[in-house]
C-alpha atoms as a PDB file:
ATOM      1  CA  UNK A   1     -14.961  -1.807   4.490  1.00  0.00           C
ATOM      2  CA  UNK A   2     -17.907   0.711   4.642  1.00  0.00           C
ATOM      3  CA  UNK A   3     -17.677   3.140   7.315  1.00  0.00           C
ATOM      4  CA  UNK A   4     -20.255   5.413   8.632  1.00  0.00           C
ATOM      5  CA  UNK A   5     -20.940   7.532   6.307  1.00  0.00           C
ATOM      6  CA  UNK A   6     -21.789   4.241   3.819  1.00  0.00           C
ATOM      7  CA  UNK A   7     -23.706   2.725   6.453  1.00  0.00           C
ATOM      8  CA  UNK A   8     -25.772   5.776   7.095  1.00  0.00           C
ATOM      9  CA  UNK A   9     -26.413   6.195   3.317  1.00  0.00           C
ATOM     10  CA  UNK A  10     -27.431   2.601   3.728  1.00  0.00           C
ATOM     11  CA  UNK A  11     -29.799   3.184   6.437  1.00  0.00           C
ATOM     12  CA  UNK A  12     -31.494   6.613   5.048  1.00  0.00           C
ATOM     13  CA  UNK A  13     -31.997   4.369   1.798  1.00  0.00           C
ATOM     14  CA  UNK A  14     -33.651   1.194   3.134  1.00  0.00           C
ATOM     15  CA  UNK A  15     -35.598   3.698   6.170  1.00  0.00           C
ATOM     16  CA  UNK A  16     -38.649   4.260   3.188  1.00  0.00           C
ATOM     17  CA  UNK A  17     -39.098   0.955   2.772  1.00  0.00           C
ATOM     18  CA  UNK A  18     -38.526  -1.117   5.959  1.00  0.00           C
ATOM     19  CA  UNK A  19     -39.582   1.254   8.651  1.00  0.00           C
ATOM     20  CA  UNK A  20     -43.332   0.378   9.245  1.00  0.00           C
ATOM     21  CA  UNK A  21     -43.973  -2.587   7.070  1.00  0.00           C
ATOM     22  CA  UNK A  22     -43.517  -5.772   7.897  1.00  0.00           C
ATOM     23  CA  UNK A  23     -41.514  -8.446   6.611  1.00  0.00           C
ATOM     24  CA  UNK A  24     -44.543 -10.903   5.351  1.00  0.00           C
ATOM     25  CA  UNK A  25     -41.812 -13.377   4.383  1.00  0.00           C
ATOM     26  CA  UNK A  26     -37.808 -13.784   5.066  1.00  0.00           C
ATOM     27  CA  UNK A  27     -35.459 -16.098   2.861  1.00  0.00           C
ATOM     28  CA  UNK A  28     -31.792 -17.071   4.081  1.00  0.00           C
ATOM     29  CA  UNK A  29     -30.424 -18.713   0.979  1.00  0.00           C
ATOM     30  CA  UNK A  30     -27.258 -20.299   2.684  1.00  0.00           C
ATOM     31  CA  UNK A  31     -26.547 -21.431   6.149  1.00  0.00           C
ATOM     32  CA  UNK A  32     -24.011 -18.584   6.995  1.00  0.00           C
ATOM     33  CA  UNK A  33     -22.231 -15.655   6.244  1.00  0.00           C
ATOM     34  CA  UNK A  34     -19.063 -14.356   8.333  1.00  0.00           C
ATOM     35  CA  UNK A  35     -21.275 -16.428  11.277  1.00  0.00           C
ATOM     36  CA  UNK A  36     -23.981 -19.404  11.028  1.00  0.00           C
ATOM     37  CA  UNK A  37     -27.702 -17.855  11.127  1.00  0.00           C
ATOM     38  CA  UNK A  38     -29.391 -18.718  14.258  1.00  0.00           C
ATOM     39  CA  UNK A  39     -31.760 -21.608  13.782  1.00  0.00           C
ATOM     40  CA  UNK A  40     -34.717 -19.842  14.307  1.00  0.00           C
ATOM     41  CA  UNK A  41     -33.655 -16.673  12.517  1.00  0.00           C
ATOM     42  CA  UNK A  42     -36.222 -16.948   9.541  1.00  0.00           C
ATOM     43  CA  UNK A  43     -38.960 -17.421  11.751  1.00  0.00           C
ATOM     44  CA  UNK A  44     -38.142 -14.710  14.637  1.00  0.00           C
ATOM     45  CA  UNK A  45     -38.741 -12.179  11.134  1.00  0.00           C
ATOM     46  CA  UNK A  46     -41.308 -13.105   9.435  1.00  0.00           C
ATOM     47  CA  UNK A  47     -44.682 -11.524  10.627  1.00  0.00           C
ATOM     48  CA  UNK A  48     -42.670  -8.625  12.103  1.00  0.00           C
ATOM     49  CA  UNK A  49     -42.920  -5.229  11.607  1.00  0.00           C
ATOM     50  CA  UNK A  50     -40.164  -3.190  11.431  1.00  0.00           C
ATOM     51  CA  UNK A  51     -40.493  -0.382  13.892  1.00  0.00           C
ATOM     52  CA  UNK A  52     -37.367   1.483  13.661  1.00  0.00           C
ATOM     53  CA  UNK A  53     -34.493   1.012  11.902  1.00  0.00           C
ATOM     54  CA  UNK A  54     -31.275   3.082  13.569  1.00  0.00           C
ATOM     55  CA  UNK A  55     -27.600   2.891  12.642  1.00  0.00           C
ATOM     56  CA  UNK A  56     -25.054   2.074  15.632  1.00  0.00           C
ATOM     57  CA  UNK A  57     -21.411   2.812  14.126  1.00  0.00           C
ATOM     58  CA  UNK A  58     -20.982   0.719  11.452  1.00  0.00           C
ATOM     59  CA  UNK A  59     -23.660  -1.713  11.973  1.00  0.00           C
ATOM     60  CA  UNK A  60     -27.793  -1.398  11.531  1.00  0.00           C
ATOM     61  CA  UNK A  61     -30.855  -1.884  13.731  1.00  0.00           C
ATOM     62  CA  UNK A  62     -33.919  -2.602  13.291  1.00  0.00           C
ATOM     63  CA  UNK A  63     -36.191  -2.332  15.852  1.00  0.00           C
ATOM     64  CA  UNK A  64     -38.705  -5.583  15.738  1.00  0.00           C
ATOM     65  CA  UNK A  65     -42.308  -5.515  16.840  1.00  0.00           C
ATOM     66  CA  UNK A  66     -41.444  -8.306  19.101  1.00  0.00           C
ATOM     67  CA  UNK A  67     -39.244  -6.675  20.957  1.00  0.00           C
ATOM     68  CA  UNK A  68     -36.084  -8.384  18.886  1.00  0.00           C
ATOM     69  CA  UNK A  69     -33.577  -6.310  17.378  1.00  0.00           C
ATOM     70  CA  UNK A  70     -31.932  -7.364  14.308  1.00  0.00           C
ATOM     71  CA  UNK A  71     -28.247  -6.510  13.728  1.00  0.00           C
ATOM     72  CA  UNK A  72     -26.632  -5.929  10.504  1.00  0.00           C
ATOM     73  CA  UNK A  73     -23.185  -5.368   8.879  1.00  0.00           C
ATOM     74  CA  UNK A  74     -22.351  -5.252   5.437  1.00  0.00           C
ATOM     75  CA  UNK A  75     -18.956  -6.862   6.189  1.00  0.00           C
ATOM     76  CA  UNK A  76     -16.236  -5.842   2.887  1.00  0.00           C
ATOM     77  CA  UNK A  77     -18.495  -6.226  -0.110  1.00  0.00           C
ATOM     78  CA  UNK A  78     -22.383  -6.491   1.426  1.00  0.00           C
ATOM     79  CA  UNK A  79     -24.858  -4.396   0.074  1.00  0.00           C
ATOM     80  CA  UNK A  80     -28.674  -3.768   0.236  1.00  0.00           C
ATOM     81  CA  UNK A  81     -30.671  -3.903  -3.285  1.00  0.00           C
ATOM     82  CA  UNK A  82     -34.009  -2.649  -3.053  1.00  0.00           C
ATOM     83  CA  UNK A  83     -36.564  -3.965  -5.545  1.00  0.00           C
ATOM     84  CA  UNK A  84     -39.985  -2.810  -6.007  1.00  0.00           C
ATOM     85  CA  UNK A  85     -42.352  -4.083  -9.266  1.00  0.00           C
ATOM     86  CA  UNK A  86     -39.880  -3.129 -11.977  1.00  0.00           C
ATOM     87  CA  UNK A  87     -37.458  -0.693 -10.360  1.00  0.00           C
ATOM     88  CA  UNK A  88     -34.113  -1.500  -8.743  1.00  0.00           C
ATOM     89  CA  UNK A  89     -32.481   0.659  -5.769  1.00  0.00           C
ATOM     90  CA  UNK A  90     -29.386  -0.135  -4.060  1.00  0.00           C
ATOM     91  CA  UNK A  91     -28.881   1.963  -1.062  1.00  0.00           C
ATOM     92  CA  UNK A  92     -25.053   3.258  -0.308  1.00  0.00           C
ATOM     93  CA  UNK A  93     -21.287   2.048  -4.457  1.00  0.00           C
ATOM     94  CA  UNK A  94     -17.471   2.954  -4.625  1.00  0.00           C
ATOM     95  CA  UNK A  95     -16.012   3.338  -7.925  1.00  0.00           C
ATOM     96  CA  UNK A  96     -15.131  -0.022  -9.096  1.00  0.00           C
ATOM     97  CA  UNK A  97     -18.199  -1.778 -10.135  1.00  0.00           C
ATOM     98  CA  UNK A  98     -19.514  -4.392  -7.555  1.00  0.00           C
ATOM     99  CA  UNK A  99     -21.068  -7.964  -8.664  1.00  0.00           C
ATOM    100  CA  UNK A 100     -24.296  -8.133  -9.206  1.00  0.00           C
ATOM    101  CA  UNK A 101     -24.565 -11.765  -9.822  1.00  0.00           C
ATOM    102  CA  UNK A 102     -27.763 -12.922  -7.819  1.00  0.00           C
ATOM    103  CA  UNK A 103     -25.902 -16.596  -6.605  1.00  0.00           C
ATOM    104  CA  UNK A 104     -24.425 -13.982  -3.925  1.00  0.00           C
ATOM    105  CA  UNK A 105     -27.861 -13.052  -2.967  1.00  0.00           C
ATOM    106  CA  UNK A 106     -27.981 -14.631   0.446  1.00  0.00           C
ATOM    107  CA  UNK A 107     -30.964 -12.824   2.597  1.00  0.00           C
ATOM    108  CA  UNK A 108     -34.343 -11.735   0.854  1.00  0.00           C
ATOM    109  CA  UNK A 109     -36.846  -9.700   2.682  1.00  0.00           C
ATOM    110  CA  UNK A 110     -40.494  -9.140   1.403  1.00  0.00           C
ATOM    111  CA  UNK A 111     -41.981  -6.341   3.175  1.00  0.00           C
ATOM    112  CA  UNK A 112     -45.506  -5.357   3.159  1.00  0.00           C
ATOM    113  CA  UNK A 113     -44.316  -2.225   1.593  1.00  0.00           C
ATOM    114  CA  UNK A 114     -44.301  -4.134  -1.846  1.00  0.00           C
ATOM    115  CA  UNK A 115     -40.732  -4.100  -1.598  1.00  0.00           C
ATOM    116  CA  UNK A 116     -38.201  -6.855  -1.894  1.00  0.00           C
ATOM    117  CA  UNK A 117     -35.176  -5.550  -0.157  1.00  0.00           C
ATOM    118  CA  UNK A 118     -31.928  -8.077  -1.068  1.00  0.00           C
ATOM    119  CA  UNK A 119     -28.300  -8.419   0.731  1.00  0.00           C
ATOM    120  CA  UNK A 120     -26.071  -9.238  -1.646  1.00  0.00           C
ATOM    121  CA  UNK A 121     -22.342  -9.918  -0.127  1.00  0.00           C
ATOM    122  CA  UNK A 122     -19.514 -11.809  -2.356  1.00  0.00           C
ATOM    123  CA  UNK A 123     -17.144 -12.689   0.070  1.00  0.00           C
ATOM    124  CA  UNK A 124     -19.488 -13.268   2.915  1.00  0.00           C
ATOM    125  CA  UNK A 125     -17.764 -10.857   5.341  1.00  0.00           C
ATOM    126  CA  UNK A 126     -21.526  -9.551   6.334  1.00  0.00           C
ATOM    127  CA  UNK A 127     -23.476 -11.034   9.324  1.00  0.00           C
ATOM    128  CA  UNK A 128     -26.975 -10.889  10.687  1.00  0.00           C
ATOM    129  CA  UNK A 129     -27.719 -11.359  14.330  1.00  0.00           C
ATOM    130  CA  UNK A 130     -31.416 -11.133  15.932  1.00  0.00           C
ATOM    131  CA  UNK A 131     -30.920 -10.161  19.750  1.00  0.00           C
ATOM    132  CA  UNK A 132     -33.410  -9.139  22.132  1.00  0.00           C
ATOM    133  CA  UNK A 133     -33.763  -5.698  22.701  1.00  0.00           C
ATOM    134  CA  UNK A 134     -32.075  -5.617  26.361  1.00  0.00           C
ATOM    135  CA  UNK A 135     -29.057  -7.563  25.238  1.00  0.00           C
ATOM    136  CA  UNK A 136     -27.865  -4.323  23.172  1.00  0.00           C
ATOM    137  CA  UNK A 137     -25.447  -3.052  25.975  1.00  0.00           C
ATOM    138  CA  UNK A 138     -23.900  -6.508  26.643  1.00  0.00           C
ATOM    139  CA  UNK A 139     -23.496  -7.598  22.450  1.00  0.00           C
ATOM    140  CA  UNK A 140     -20.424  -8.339  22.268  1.00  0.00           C
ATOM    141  CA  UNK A 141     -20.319  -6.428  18.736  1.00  0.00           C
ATOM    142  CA  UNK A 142     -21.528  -3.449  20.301  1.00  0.00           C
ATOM    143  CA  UNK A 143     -20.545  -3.073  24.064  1.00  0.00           C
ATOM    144  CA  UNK A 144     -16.980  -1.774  23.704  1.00  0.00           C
ATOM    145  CA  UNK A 145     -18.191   0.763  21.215  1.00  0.00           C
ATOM    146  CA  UNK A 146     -17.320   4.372  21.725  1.00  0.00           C
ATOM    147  CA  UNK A 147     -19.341   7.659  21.084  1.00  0.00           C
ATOM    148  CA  UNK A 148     -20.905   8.216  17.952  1.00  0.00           C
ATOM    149  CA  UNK A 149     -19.312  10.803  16.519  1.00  0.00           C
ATOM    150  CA  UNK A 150     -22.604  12.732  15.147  1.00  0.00           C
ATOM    151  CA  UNK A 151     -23.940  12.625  18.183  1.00  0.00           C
ATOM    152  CA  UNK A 152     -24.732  15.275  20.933  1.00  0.00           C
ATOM    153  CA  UNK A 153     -22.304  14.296  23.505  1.00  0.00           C
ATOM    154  CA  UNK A 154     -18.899  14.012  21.469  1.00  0.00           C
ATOM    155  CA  UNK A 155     -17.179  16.968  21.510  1.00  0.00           C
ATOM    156  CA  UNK A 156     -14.033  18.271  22.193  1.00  0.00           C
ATOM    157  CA  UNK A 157     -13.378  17.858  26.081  1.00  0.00           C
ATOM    158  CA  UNK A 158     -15.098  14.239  25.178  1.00  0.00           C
ATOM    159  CA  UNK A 159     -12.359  13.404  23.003  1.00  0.00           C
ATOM    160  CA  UNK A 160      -9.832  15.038  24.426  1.00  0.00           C
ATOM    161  CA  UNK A 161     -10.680  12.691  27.974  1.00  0.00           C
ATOM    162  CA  UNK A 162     -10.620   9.494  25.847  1.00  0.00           C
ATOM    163  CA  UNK A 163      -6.922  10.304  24.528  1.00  0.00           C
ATOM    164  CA  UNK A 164      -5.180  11.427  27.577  1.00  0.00           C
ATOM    165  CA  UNK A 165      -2.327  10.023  28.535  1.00  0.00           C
ATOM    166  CA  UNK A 166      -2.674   7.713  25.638  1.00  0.00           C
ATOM    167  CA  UNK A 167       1.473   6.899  24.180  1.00  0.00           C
ATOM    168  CA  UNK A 168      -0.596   5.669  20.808  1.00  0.00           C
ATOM    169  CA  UNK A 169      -0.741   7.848  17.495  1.00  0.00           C
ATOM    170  CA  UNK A 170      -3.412  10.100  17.516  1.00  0.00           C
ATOM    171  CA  UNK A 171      -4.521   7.982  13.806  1.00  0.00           C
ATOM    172  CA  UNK A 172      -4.211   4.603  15.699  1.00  0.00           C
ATOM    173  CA  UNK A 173      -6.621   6.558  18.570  1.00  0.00           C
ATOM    174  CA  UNK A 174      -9.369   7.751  16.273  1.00  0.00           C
ATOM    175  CA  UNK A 175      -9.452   4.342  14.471  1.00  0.00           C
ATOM    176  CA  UNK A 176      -9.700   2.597  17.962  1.00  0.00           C
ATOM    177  CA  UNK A 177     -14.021   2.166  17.818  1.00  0.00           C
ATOM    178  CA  UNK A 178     -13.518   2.377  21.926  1.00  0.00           C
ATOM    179  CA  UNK A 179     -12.423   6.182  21.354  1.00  0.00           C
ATOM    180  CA  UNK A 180     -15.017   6.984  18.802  1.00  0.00           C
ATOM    181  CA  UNK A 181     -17.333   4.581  17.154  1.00  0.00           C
ATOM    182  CA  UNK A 182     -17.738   4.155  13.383  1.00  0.00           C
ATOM    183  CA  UNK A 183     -14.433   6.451  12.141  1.00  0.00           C
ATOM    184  CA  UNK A 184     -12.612   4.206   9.506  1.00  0.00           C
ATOM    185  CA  UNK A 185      -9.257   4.695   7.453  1.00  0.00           C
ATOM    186  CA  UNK A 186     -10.552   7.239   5.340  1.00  0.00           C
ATOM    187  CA  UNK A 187     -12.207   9.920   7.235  1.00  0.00           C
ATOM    188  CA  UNK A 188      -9.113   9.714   9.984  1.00  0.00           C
ATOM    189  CA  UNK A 189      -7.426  10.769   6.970  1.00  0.00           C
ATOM    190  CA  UNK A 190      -9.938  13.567   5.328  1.00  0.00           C
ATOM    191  CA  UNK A 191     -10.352  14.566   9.494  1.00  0.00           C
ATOM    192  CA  UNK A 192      -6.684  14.682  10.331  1.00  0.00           C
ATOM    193  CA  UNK A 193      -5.552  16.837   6.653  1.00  0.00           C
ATOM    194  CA  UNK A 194      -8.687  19.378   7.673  1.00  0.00           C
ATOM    195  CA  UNK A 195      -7.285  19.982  11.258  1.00  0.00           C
ATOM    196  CA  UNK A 196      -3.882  20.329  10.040  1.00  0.00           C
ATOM    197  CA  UNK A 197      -2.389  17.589  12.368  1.00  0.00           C
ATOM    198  CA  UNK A 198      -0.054  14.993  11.724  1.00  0.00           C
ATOM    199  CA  UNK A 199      -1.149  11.353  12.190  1.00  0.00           C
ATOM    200  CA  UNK A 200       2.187  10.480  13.756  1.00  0.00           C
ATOM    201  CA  UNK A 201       1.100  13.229  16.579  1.00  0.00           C
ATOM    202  CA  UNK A 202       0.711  11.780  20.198  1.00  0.00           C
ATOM    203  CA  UNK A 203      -3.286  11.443  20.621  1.00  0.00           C
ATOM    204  CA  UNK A 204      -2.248  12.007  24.105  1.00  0.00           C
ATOM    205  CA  UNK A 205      -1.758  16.127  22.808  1.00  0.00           C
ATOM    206  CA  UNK A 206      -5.534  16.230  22.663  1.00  0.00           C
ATOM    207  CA  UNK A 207      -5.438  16.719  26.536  1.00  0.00           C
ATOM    208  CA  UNK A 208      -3.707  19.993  28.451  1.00  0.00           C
ATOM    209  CA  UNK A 209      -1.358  18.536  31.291  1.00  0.00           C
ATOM    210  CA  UNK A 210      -2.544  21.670  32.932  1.00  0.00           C
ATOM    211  CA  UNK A 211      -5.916  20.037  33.219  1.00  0.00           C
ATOM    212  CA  UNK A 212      -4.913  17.450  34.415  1.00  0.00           C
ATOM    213  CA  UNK A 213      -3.181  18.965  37.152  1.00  0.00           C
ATOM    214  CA  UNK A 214      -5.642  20.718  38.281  1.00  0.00           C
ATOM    215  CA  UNK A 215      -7.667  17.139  38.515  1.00  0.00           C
ATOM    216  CA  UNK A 216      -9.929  17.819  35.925  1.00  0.00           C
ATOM    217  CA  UNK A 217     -10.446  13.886  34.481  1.00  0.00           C
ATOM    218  CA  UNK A 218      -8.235  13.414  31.481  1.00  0.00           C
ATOM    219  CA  UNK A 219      -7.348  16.697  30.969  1.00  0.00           C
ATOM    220  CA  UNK A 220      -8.940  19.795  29.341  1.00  0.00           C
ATOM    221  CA  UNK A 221      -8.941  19.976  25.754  1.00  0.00           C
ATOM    222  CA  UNK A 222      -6.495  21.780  23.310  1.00  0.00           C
ATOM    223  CA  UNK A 223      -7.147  23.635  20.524  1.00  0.00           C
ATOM    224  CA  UNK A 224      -5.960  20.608  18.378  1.00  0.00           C
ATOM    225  CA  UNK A 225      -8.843  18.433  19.943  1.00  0.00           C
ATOM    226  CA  UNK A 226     -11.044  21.692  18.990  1.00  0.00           C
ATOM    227  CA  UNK A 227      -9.713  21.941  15.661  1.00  0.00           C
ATOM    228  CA  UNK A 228     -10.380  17.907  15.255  1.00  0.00           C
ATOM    229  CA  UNK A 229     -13.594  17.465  16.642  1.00  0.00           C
ATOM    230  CA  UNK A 230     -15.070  20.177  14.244  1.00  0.00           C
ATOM    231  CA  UNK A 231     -13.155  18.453  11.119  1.00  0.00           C
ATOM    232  CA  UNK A 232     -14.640  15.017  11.588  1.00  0.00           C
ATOM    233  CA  UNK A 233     -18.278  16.919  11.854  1.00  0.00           C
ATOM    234  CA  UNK A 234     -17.408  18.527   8.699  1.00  0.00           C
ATOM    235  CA  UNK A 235     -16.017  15.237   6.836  1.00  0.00           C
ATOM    236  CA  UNK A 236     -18.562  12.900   7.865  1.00  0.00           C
ATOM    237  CA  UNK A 237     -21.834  15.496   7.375  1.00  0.00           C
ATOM    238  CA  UNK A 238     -20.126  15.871   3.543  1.00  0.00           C
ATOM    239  CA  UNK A 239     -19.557  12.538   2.790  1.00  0.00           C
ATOM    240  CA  UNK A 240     -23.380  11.598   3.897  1.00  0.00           C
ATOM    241  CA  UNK A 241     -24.817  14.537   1.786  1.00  0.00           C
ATOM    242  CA  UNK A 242     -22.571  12.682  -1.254  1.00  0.00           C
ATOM    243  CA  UNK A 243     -23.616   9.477  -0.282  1.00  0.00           C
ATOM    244  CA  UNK A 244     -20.335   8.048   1.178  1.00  0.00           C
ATOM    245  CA  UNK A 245     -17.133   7.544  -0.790  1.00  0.00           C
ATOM    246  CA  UNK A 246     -17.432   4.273  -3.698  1.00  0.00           C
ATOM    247  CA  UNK A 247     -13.957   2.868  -4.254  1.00  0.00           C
ATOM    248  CA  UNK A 248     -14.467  -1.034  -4.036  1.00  0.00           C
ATOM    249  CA  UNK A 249     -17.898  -2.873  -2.947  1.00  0.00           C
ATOM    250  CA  UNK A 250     -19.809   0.194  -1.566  1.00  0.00           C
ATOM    251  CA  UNK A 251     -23.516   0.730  -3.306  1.00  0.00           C
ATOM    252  CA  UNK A 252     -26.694   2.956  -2.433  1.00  0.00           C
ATOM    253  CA  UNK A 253     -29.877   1.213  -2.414  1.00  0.00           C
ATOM    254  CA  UNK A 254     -30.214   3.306  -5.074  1.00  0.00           C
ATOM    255  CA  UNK A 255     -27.453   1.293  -7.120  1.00  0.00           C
ATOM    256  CA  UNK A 256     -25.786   4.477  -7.995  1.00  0.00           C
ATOM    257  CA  UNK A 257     -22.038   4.920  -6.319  1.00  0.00           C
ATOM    258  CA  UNK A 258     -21.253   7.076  -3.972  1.00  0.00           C
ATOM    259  CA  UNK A 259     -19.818  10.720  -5.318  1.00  0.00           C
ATOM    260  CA  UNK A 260     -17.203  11.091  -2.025  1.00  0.00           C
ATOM    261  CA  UNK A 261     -14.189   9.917  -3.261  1.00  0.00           C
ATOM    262  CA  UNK A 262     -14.333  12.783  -5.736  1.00  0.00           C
ATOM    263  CA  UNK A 263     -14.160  15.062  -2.700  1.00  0.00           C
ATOM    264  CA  UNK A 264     -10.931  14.041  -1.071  1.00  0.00           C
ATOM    265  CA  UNK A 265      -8.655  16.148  -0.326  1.00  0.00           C
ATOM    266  CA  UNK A 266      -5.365  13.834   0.682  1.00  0.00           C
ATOM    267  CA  UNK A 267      -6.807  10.179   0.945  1.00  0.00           C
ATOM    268  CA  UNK A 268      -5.624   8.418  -2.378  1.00  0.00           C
ATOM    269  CA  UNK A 269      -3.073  11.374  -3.706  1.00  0.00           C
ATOM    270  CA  UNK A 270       0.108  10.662  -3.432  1.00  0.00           C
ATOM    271  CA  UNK A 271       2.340  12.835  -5.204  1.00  0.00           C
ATOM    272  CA  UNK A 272      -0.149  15.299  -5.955  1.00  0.00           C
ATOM    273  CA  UNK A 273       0.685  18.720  -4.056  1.00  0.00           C
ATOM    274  CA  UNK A 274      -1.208  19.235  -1.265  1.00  0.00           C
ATOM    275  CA  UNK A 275      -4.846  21.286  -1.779  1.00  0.00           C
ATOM    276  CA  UNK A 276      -4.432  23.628   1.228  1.00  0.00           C
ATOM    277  CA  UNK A 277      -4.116  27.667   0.184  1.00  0.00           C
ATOM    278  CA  UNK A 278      -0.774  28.737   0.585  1.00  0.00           C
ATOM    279  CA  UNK A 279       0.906  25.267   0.927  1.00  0.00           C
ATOM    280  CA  UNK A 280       3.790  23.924  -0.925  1.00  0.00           C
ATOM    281  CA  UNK A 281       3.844  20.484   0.363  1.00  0.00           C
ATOM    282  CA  UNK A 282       2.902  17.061  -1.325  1.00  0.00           C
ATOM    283  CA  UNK A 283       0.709  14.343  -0.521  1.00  0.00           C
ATOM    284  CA  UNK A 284       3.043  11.537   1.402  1.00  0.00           C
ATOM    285  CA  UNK A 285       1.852   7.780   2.492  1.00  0.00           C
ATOM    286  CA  UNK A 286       3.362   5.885   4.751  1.00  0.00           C
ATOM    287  CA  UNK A 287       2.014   2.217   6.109  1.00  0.00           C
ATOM    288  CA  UNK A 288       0.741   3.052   9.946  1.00  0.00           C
ATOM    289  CA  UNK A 289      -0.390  -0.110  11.592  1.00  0.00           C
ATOM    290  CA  UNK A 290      -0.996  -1.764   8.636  1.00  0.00           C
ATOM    291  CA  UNK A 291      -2.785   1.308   6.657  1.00  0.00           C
ATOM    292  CA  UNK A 292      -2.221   3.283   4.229  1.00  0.00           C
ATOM    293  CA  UNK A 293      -1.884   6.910   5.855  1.00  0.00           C
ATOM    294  CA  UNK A 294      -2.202  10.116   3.456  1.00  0.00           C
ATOM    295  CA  UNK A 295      -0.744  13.115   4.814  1.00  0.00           C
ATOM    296  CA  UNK A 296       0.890  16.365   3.959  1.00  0.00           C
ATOM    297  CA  UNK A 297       4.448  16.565   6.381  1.00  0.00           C
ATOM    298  CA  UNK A 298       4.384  20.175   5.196  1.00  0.00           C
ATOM    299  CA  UNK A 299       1.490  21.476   6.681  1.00  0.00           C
ATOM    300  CA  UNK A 300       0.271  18.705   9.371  1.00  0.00           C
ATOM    301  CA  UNK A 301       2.143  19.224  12.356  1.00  0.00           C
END
């Protein structure tokens, strides 16, 4: 499934072309995708003019001139495919090919931009959702989420509150979306190599017991949660810049794939010895809650 970086690559690609034009017409091809379409949902769009289009986690907004909000997620295998006169763009791939047969087109929009901008999804794991604009803190989809982990107020001593006293792994913690929104399998992974900390660690070693203690809420945070917070900056900014990692469904607008995966430095390499200077380990897996974790045992502690 996409994670954030895809999504924002998503976003940044479709942003030209939706943000200020209006969708003159809207087409749902089929009655449903992971949920039913509203009834009305063709005719809440059309006529509307996109006035923002934002990214929350893993799913996208955009901001309706009637005060809707329309809510996107690509699902496993959706993607956006932006076509203007003769040129195709297909904003955010991973590198197996994806289908591009058009009876899996399932939403058109034609903007007043002069583009036609397509969702394409195969297995129909994608959903749309028009909600009005005060329902965003009670969507269920969205409530529970956790701080983006871009943004200005995740840090360190934000983390390192969320995991205290937690008896979970610190992986199983970071892929909980009510610690930190958007994080998926593979930049825990990428994150958690960079930091030099072992995904079977306690998450609750994020927080000092000294902190807490001293009644400071959920503890002060270590130099782990330091170490951490600064790794998943650095793995998600990269993976952006690179256009998010293409290794099953996961295409630009651009229709080009996503140059990521060539980037990783444990997810995906088992066997192979481990990349950090001075380290003689090798790159383990091990199933941890049902995922595939990468790690080095050598160096992660």
């Amino acid at each position: 499934m996409p994670e954030l970086p895809e999504v924002e690559t998503v976003r940044r690609g479709l942003q030209p072309v939706m943000e200020g034009a209006k969708i003159v017409t809207a087409e749902a091809r089929r009655g449903d995708l992971r949920f039913p379409f509203q009834p009305d949902f063709v005719k809440r769009l059309q006529g509307q003019t996109v006035t923002g289009l934002g990214r929350r986690a893993k799913y996208l907004l955009a901001d309706l001139g009637s005060g809707d909000v329309l809510l996107m997620h690509l699902g496993m295998s959706g993607s956006f495919r932006v076509i203007k006169q003769d040129d195709q763009q297909t904003p955010g791939e991973f590198h197996y090919p994806r289908g591009k047969d058009s009876v899996h087109d399932h939403v058109v929009f034609h903007m007043s931009s002069g583009a036609d901008i397509v969702f394409n999804d195969p297995r129909r794991f994608g959903f749309m959702k028009i909600i009005g604009r005060g329902e965003i803190e009670t969507e269920p989809h969205l409530k529970d989420l956790g701080p983006e982990p871009l943004g200005n107020e995740f840090d360190a001593a934000m983390l390192a509150r969320a995991c205290a006293g937690k008896k979970t792994s610190l992986k199983a913690a970071l892929l909980d979306q009510r610690v930190v929104a958007g994080l998926g399998n593979i930049y825990v992974c990428e994150a958690l190599f960079r930091s030099h900390l072992s995904p079977r660690r306690l998450a609750a070693t994020l927080a000092t017991k000294a902190g807490q203690r001293k009644g400071v809420a959920g503890g002060e945070p270590t130099d782990h949660a330091k170490r951490l917070v600064e790794a998943i900056h650095t793995v998600l900014n990269e993976a952006i810049r690179a256009g998010g990692s293409s290794l099953r469904d996961h295409r630009q607008t651009t229709g080009e794939l996503g140059y990521f995966q060539h980037s990783f430095q444990v997810y995906d390499r088992e066997g192979e010895p481990c990349r950090t200077d001075g380290c003689e380990g090798v790159v383990k897996r091990f199933v941890q809650n049902g995922r595939s974790t990468f790690w080095c045992p050598k160096c992660q502690r």
